[in-house]
Protein backbone atom coordinates (compact mmCIF):
# COMPACT_ATOMS: atom_id res chain seq x y z
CA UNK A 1 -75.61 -89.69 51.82
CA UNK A 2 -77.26 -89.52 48.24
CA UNK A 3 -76.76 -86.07 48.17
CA UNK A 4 -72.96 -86.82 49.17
CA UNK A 5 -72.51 -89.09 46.24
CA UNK A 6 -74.26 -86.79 43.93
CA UNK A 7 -72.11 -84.21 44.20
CA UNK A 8 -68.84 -86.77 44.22
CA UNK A 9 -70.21 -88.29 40.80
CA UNK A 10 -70.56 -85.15 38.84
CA UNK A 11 -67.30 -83.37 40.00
CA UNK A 12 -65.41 -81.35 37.29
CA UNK A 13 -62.45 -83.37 37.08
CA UNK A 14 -64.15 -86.52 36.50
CA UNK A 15 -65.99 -84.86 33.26
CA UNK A 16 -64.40 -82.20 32.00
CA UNK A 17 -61.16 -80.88 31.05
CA UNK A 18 -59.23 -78.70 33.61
CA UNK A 19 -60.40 -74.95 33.88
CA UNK A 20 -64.15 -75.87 32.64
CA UNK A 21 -67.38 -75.52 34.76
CA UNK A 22 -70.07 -77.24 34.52
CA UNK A 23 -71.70 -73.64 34.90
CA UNK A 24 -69.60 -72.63 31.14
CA UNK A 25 -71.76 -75.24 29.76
CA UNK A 26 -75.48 -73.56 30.55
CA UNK A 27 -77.93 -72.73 28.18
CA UNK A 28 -77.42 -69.20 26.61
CA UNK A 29 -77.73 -66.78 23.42
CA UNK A 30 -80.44 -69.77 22.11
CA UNK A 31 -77.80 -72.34 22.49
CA UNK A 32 -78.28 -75.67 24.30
CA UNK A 33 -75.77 -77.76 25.27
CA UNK A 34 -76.56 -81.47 27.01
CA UNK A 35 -77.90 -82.34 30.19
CA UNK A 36 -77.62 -85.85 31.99
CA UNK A 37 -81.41 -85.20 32.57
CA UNK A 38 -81.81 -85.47 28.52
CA UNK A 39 -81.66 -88.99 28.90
CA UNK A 40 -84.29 -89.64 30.72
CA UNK A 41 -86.52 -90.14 27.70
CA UNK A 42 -84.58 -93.07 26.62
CA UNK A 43 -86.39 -95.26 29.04
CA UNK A 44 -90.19 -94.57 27.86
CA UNK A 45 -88.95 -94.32 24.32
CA UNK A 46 -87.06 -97.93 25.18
CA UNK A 47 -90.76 -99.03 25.92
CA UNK A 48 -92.58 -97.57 22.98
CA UNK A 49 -90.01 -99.34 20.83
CA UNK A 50 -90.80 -102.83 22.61
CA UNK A 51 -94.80 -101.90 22.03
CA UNK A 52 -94.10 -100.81 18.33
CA UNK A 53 -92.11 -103.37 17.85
CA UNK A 54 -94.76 -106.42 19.16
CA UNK A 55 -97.27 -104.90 16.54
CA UNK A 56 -94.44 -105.12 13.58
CA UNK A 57 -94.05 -108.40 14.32
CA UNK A 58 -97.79 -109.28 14.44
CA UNK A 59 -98.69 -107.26 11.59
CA UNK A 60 -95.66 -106.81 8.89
CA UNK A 61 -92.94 -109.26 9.70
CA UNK A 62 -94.47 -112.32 10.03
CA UNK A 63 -97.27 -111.52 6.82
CA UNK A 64 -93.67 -111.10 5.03
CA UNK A 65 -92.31 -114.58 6.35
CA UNK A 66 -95.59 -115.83 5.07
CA UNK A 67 -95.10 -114.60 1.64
CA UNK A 68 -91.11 -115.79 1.24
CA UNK A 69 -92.74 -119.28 2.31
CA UNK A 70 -91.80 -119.72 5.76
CA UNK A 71 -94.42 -121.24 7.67
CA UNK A 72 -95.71 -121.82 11.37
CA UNK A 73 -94.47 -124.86 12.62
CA UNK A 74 -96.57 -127.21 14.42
CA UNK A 75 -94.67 -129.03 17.00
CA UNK A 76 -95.78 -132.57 18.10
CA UNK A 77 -97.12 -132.71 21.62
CA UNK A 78 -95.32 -134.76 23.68
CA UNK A 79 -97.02 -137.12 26.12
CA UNK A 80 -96.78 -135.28 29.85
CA UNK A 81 -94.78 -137.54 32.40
CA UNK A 82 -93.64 -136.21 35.38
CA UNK A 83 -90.52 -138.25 36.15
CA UNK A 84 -88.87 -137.73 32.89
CA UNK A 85 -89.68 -133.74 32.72
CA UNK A 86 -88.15 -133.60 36.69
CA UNK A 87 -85.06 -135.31 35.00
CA UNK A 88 -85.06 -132.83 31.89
CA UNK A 89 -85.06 -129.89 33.76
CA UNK A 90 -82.67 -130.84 36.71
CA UNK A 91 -80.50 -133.41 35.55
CA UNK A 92 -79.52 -132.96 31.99
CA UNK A 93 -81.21 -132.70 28.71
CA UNK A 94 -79.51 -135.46 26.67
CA UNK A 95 -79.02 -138.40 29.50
CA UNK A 96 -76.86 -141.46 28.95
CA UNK A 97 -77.81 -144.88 27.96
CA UNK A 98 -77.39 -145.75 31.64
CA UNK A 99 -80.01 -142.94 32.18
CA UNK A 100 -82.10 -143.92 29.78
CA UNK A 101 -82.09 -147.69 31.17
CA UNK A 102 -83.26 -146.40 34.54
CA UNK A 103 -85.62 -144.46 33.27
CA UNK A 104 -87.58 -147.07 31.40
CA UNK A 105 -87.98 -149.42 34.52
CA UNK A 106 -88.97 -146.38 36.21
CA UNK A 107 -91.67 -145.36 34.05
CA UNK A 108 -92.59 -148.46 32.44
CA UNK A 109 -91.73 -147.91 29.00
CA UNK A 110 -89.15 -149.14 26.37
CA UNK A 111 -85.82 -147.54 25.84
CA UNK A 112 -86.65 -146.34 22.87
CA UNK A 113 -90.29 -144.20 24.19
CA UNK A 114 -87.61 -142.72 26.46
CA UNK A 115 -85.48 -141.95 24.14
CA UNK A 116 -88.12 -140.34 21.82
CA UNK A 117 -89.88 -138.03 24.73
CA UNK A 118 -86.30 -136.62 25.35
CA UNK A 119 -86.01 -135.81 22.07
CA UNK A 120 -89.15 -134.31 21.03
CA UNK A 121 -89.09 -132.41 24.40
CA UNK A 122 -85.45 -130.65 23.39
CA UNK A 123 -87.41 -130.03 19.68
CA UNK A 124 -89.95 -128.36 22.18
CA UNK A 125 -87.81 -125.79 23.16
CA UNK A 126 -85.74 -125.27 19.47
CA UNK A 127 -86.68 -121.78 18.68
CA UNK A 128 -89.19 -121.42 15.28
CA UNK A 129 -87.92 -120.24 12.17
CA UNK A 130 -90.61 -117.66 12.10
CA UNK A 131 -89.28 -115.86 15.65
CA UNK A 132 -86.08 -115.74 14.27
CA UNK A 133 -87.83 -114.11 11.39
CA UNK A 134 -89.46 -111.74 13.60
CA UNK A 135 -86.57 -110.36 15.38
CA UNK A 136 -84.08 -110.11 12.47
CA UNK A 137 -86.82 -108.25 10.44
CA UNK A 138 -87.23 -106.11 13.50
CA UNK A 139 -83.52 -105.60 14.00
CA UNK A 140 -82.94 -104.90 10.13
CA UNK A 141 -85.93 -102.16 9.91
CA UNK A 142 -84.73 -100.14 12.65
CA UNK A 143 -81.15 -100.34 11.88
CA UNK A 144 -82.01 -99.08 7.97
CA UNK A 145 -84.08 -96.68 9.54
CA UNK A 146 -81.68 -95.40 12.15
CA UNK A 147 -78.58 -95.93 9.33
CA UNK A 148 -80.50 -93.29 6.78
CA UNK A 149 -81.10 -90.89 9.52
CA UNK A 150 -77.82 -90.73 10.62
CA UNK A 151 -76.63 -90.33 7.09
CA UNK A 152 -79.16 -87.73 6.93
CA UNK A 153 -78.38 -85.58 10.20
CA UNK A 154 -74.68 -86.17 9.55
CA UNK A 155 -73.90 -85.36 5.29
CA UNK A 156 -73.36 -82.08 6.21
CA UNK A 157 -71.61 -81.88 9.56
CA UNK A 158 -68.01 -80.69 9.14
CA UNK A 159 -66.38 -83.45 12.03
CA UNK A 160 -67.40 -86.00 9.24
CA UNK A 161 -64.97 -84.83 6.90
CA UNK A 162 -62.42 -83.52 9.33
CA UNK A 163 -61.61 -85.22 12.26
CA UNK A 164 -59.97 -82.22 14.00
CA UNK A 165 -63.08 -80.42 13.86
CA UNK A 166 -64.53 -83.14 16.30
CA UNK A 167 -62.13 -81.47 19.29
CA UNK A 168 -62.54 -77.73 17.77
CA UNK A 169 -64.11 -75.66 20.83
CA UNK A 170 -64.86 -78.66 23.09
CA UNK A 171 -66.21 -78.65 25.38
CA UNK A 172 -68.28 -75.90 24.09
CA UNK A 173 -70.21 -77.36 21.23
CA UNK A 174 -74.23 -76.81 21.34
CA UNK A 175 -76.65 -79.89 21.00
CA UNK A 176 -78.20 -79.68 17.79
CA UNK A 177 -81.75 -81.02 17.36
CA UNK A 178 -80.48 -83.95 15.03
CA UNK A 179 -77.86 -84.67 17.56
CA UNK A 180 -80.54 -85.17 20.21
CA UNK A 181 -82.90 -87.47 18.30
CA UNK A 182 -79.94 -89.72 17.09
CA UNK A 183 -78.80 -90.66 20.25
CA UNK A 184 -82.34 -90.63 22.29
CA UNK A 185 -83.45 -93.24 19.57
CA UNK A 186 -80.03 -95.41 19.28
CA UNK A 187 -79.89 -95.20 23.18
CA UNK A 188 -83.77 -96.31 23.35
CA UNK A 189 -83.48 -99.65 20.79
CA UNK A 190 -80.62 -100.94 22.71
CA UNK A 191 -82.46 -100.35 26.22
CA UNK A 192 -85.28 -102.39 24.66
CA UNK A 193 -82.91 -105.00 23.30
CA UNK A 194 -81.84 -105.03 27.00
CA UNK A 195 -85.72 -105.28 28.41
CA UNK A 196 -86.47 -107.90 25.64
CA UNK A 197 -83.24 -110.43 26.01
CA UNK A 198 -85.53 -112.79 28.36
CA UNK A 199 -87.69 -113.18 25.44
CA UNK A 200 -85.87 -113.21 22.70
CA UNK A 201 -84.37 -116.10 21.26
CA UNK A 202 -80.88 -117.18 23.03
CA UNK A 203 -77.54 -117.92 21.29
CA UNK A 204 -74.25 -119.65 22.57
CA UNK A 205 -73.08 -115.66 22.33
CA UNK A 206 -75.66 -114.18 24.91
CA UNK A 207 -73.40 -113.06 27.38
CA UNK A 208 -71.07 -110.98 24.76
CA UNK A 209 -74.93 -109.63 23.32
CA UNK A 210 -75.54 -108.57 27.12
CA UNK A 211 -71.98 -106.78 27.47
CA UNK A 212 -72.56 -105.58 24.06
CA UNK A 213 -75.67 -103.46 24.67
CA UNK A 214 -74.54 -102.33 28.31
CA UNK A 215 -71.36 -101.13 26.42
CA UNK A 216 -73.20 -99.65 23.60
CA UNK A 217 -75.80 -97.93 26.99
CA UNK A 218 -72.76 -96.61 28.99
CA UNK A 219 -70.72 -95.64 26.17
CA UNK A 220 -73.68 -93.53 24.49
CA UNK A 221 -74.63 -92.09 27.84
CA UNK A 222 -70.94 -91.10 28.95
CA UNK A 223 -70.64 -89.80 25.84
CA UNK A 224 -73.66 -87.58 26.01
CA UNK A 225 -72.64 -86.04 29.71
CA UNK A 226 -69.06 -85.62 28.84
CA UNK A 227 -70.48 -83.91 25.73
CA UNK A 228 -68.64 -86.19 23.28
CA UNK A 229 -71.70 -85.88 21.01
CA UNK A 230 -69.61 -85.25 17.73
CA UNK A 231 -67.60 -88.36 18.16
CA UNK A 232 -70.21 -90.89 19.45
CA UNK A 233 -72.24 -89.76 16.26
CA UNK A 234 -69.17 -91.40 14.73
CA UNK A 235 -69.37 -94.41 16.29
CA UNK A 236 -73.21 -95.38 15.93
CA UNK A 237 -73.14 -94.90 12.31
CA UNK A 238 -69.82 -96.91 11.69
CA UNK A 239 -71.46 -99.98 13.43
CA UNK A 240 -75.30 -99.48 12.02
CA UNK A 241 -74.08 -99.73 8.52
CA UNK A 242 -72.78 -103.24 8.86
CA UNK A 243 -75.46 -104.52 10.84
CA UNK A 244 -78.48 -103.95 7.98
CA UNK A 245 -76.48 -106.33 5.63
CA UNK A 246 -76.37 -108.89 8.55
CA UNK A 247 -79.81 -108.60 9.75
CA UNK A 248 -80.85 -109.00 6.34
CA UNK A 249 -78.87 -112.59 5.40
CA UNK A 250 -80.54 -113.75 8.52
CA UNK A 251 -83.89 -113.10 7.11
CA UNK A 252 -83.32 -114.42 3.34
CA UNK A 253 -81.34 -117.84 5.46
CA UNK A 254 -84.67 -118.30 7.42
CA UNK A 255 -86.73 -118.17 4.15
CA UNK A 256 -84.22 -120.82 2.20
CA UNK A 257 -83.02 -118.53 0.03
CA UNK A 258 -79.27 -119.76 0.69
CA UNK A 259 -77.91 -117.99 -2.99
CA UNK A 260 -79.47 -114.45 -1.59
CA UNK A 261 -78.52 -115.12 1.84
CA UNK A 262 -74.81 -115.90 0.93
CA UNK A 263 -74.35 -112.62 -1.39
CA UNK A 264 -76.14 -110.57 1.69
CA UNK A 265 -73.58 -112.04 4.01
CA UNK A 266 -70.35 -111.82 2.17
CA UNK A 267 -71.18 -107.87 1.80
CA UNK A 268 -71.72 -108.02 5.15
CA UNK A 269 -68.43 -109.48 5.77
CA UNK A 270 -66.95 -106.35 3.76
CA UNK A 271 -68.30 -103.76 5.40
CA UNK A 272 -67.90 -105.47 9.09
CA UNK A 273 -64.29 -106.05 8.50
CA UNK A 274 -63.93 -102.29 6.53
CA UNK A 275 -65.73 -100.44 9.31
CA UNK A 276 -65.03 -102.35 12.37
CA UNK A 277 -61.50 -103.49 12.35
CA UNK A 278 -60.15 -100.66 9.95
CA UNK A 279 -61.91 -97.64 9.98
CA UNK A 280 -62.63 -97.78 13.62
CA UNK A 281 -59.52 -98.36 14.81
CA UNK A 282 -57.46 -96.37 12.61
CA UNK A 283 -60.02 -92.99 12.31
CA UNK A 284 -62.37 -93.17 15.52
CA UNK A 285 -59.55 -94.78 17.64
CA UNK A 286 -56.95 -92.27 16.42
CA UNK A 287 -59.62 -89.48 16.66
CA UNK A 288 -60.37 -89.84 20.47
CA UNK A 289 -56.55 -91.45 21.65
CA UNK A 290 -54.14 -88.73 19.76
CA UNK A 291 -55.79 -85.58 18.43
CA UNK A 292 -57.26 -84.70 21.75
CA UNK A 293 -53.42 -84.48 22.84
CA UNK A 294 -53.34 -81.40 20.86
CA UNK A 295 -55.91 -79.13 22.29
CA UNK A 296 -56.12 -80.79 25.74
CA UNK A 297 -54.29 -82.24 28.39
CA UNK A 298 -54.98 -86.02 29.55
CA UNK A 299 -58.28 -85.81 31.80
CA UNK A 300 -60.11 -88.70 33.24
CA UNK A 301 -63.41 -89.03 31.48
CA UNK A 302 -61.65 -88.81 28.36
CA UNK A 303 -59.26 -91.96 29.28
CA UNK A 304 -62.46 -93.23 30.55
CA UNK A 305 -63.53 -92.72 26.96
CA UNK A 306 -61.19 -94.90 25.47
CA UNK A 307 -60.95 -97.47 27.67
CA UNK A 308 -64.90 -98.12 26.34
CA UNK A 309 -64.48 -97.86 22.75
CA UNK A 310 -61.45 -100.29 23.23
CA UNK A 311 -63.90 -102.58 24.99
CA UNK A 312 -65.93 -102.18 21.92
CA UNK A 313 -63.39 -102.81 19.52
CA UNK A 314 -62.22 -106.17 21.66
CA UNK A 315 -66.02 -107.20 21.10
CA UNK A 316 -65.53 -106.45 17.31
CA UNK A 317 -62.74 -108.90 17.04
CA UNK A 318 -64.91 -111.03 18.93
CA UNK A 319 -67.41 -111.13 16.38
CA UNK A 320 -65.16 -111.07 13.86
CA UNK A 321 -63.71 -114.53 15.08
CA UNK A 322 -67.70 -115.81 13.99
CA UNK A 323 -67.86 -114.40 10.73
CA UNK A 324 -64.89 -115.95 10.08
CA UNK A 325 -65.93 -119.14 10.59
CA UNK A 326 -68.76 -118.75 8.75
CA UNK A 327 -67.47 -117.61 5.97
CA UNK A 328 -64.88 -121.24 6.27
CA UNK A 329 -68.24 -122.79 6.54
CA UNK A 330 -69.84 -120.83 3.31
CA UNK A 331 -66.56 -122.10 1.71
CA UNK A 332 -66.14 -125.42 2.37
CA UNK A 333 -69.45 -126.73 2.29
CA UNK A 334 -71.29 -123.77 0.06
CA UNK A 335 -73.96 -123.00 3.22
CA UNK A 336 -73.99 -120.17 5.76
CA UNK A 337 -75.52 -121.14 9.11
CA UNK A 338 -75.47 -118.67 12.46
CA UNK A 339 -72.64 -120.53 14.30
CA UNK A 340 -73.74 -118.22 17.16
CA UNK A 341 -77.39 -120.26 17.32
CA UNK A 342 -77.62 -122.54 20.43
CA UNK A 343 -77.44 -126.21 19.37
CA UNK A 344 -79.17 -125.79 16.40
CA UNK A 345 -77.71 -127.88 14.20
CA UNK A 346 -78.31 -130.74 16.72
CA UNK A 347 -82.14 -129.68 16.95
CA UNK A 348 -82.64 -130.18 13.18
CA UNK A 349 -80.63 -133.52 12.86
CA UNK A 350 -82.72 -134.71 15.85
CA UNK A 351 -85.90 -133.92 13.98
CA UNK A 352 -84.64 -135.49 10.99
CA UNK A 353 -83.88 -138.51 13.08
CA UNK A 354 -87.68 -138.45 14.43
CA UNK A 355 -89.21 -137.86 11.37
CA UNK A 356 -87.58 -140.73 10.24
CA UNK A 357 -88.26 -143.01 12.76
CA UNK A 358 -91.82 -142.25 12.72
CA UNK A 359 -91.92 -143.03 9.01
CA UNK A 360 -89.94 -146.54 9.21
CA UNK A 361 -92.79 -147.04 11.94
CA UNK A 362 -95.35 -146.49 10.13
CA UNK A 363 -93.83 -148.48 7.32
CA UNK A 364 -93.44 -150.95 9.11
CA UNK A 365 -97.32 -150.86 11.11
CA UNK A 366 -98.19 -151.04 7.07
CA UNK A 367 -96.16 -153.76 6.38
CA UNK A 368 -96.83 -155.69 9.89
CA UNK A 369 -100.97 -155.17 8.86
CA UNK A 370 -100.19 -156.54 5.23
CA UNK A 371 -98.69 -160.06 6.90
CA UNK A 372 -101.61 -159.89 9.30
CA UNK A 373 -104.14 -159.94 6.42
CA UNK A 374 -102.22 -162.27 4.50
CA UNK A 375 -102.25 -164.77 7.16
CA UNK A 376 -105.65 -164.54 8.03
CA UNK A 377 -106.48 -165.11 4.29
CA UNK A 378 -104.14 -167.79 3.81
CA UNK A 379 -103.95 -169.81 7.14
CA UNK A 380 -104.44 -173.29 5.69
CA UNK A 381 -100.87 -173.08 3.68
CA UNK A 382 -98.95 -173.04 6.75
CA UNK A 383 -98.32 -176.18 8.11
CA UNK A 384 -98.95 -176.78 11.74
CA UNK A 385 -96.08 -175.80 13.85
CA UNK A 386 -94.05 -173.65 12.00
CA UNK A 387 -94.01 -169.90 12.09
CA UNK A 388 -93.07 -167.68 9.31
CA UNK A 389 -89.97 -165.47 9.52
């Protein structure tokens, strides 16, 4: 049955264009061409990246959140109580007044001790500033690093400069070294932001970042056994660029640096909406939909091709919907904040409100001691029966 399905999957017409073999595309003369076995690697590389990156984190990101003055926080324990964390967990996080009511009879306490443990328990599970620094330092490293080398295996490749020379003898166009090492590295990061999304911190947009990287996964690996290598080199480049600029106003917005992170982010903006929503639709859109019309009839896997990359450019204008309304936000009220980030707005004006509340407390324990003392000192000059105010 396997077998069966094997043989179904990699059929001709599914992958190539009509008259090709798979047999015209063997090694030969000293030139290799790709292999669906190739990416095999991706999958221990995914998992040296995860193990490389732990140790960054440890050992260079968060020294460098130390030194831009972001600190670990030190979040209040919260007295354990089974009946309220029961209610947390399977009822909802931010109950009603009528909730809250119940609760207290239930457990003895006052309104407001109920209303405190539910919000210093949602503050329990806010996400630190110094994660966030963690992965966006991550994220921006790798991206640089992945951006320069494709800069540096692609300056010189002629498909950069002229698109027709992206369809000239395909399928026939050998792997090149540089070639391989893009894609097994691109391929591998994403894998491991796949493997690491349970971890990592969770925004309201996790389910486009999980259809992102299983696009990004079946696009690069489709690409790489149809042998669109010279295009898909295209692709990862145009979105890395934008991506360092982002990664980067995350970092300087963790650190307070709001005048840094806003000039970061506006470029950003540039070269998202530049590369994204012009260039890829107009150059790498054009590229794969019309020019293949003139050296090759329609075949599947490239219609198969484009259907992806229009998937990717529907998750573009996606994300270009957020930037935009962070960029209304930078505008109107001169501050960039992540509208992707789950609730966090609410998690910071909740700890305002606690921190608050636990000063006017202890304000008023101060000023509740000060009458105390004051009327043991000065008993005699209140007449029997009456009580001060």
């Amino acid at each position: 049955m396997f077998q069966m399905f094997k043989d179904w999957f990699w059929l001709e017409r599914f992958w190539l264009p009509p008259t090709i073999k798979w047999s015209d595309l063997e090694d030969h003369d000293g030139l290799v061409f790709v292999k669906p076995s190739h990416l095999y690697m991706t999958i221990p590389c995914a998992f040296g990246l995860i193990i490389i990156r732990h140790f960054f984190e440890k050992f260079i990101a968060s020294p460098l959140a130390k030194t831009i003055g972001i600190k670990e926080e030190i979040r209040k324990k919260i007295i354990p109580n089974t009946v309220l964390e029961n209610f947390f967990k399977h009822s909802t996080r931010k109950p009603s007044q009528t909730d809250i009511y119940g609760l207290a009879k239930k457990c003895n306490l006052t309104e407001r001790q109920v209303e405190r443990w539910f919000r210093s328990r949602r503050n329990q599970d806010r996400p630190c500033r110094m994660k966030k620094f963690q992965e966006a330092c991550w994220r921006f490293t790798f991206y640089l690093m992945i951006t320069i080398a494709g800069i540096a295996f692609l300056y010189d490749k002629p498909w950069v400069y002229d698109l027709w020379e992206v369809w000239n003898g395909y399928p026939r166009q050998p792997l090149l070294p540089s070639q391989y090492w893009y894609y097994i590295l691109e391929m591998s990061f994403y894998w491991s932001l796949l493997f690491s999304l349970g971890s990592d911190i969770k925004r309201k947009d996790f389910l486009a970042h999980v259809i992102h990287h299983l696009a990004a996964v079946s696009l690069m690996s489709f690409s790489w056994c149809a042998n669109y290598i010279r295009s898909g080199t295209l692709v990862m480049i145009l979105h890395d660029v934008a991506d360092i600029w982002l990664e980067s106003a995350k970092m300087f917005s963790y650190a307070g640096w709001k005048q840094t992170c806003n000039t970061l982010f506006f470029i950003f903006s540039v070269i998202f909406f530049i590369s994204r929503l012009l260039i890829f639709p107009f150059w790498i859109l054009y590229c794969t939909l019309i020019l293949p019309l003139q050296y090759l009839e329609p075949f599947f896997s490239c219609i198969f091709l484009n259907l992806q990359l229009m998937v990717l450019q529907v998750l573009n204008l996606y994300w270009g919907y957020f930037i935009l309304k962070m960029l209304k936000r930078c505008i109107f009220t001169k501050n960039i904040q992540d509208v992707r980030s789950d609730d966090e707005d609410e998690y910071e004006e909740e700890e305002v409100e606690e921190e608050e509340e636990e000063k006017e407390e202890a304000t008023k324990g101060k000023e509740t001691d000060g009458l105390k003392n004051g009327l043991g000192a000065n008993r005699h000059l209140i007449p029997n029966g009456q009580h001060g105010c």
